[in-house]
Protein backbone atom coordinates (compact mmCIF):
# COMPACT_ATOMS: atom_id res chain seq x y z
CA UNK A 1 61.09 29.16 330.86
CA UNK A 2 61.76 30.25 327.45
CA UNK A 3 63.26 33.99 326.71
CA UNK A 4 60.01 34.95 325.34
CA UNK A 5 57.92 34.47 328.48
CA UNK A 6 60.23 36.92 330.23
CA UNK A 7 58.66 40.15 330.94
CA UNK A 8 58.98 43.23 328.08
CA UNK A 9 60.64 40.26 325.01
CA UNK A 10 58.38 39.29 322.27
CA UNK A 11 59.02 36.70 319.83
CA UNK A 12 61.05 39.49 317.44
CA UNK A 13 63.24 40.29 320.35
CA UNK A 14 63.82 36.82 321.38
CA UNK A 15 65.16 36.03 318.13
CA UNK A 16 67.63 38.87 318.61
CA UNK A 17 69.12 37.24 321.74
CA UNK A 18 68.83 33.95 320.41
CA UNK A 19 70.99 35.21 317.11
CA UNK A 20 73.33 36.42 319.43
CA UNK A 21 73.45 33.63 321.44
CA UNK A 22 71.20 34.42 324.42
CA UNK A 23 68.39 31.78 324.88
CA UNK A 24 68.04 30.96 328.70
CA UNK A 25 66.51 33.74 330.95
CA UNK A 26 69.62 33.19 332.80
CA UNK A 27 71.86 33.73 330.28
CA UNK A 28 70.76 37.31 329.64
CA UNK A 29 71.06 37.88 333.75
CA UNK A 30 74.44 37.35 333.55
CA UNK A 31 75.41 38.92 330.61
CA UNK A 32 73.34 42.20 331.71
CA UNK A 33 71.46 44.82 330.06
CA UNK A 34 74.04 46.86 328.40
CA UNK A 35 76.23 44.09 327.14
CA UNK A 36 72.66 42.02 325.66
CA UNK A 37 72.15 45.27 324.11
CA UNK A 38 75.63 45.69 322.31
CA UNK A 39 76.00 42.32 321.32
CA UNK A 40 72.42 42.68 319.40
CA UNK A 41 73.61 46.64 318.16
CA UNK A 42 76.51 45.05 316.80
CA UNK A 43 75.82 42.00 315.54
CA UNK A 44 72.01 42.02 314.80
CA UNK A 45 70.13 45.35 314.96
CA UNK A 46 72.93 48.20 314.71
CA UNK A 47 69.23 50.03 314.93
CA UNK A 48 67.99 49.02 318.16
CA UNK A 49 66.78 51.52 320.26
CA UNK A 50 66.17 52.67 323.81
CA UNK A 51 63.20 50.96 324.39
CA UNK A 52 64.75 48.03 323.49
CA UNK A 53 67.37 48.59 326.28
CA UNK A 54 64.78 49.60 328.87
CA UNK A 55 62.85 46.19 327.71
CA UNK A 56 65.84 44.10 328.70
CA UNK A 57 66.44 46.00 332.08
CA UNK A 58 62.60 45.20 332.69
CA UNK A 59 62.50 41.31 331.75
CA UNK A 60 66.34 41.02 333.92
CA UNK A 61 64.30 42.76 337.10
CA UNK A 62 60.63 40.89 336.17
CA UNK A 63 58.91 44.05 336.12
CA UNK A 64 57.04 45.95 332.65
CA UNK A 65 60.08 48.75 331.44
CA UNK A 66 57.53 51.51 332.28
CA UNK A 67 57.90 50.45 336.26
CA UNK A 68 61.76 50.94 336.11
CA UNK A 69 63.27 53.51 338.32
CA UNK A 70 63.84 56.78 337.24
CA UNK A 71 67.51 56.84 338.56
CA UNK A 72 68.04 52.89 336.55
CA UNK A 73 66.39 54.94 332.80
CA UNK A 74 68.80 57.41 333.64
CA UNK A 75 71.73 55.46 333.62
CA UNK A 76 70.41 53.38 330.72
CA UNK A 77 69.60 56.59 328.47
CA UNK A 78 73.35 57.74 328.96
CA UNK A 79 74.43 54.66 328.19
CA UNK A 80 72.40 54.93 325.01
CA UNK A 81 74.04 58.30 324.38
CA UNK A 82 77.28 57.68 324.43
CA UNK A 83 76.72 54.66 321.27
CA UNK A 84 75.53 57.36 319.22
């Protein structure tokens, strides 16, 4: 399966990952959301967003980012806080 065919990444956000060395579905499941998101904040996009964020949590669980649980957006949006 190629990055792209996980749920919530397009083709612009796979070549994020890939540029910062993510390019197996598994390979963002073990690094996790929030450190897939720093590495492309940092090295990438130092623009990238929340949606972004709640996109990776969505393709890591297989569901569309608008089915994640209020409690997991949460966590993610003060995680998103404390970058800025």
């Amino acid at each position: 399966m190629k990055i792209s065919e996980m749920k919530n990444i397009g083709v612009v956000n796979e070549e994020k990952l890939e540029q910062v060395g993510i390019v197996t579905p598994d390979q963002l499941r073990e690094l996790g959301t929030e450190a897939a998101f720093l590495k492309i904040r940092h090295l990438v996009d130092d623009g990238a967003c929340l949606h972004l964020l709640y996109g990776l949590e969505g393709a890591i669980q297989d569901i569309p980012k608008r089915e994640l649980s209020e409690r997991r957006k949460a966590e993610l949006r003060d995680f998103f806080k404390q970058l800025n």
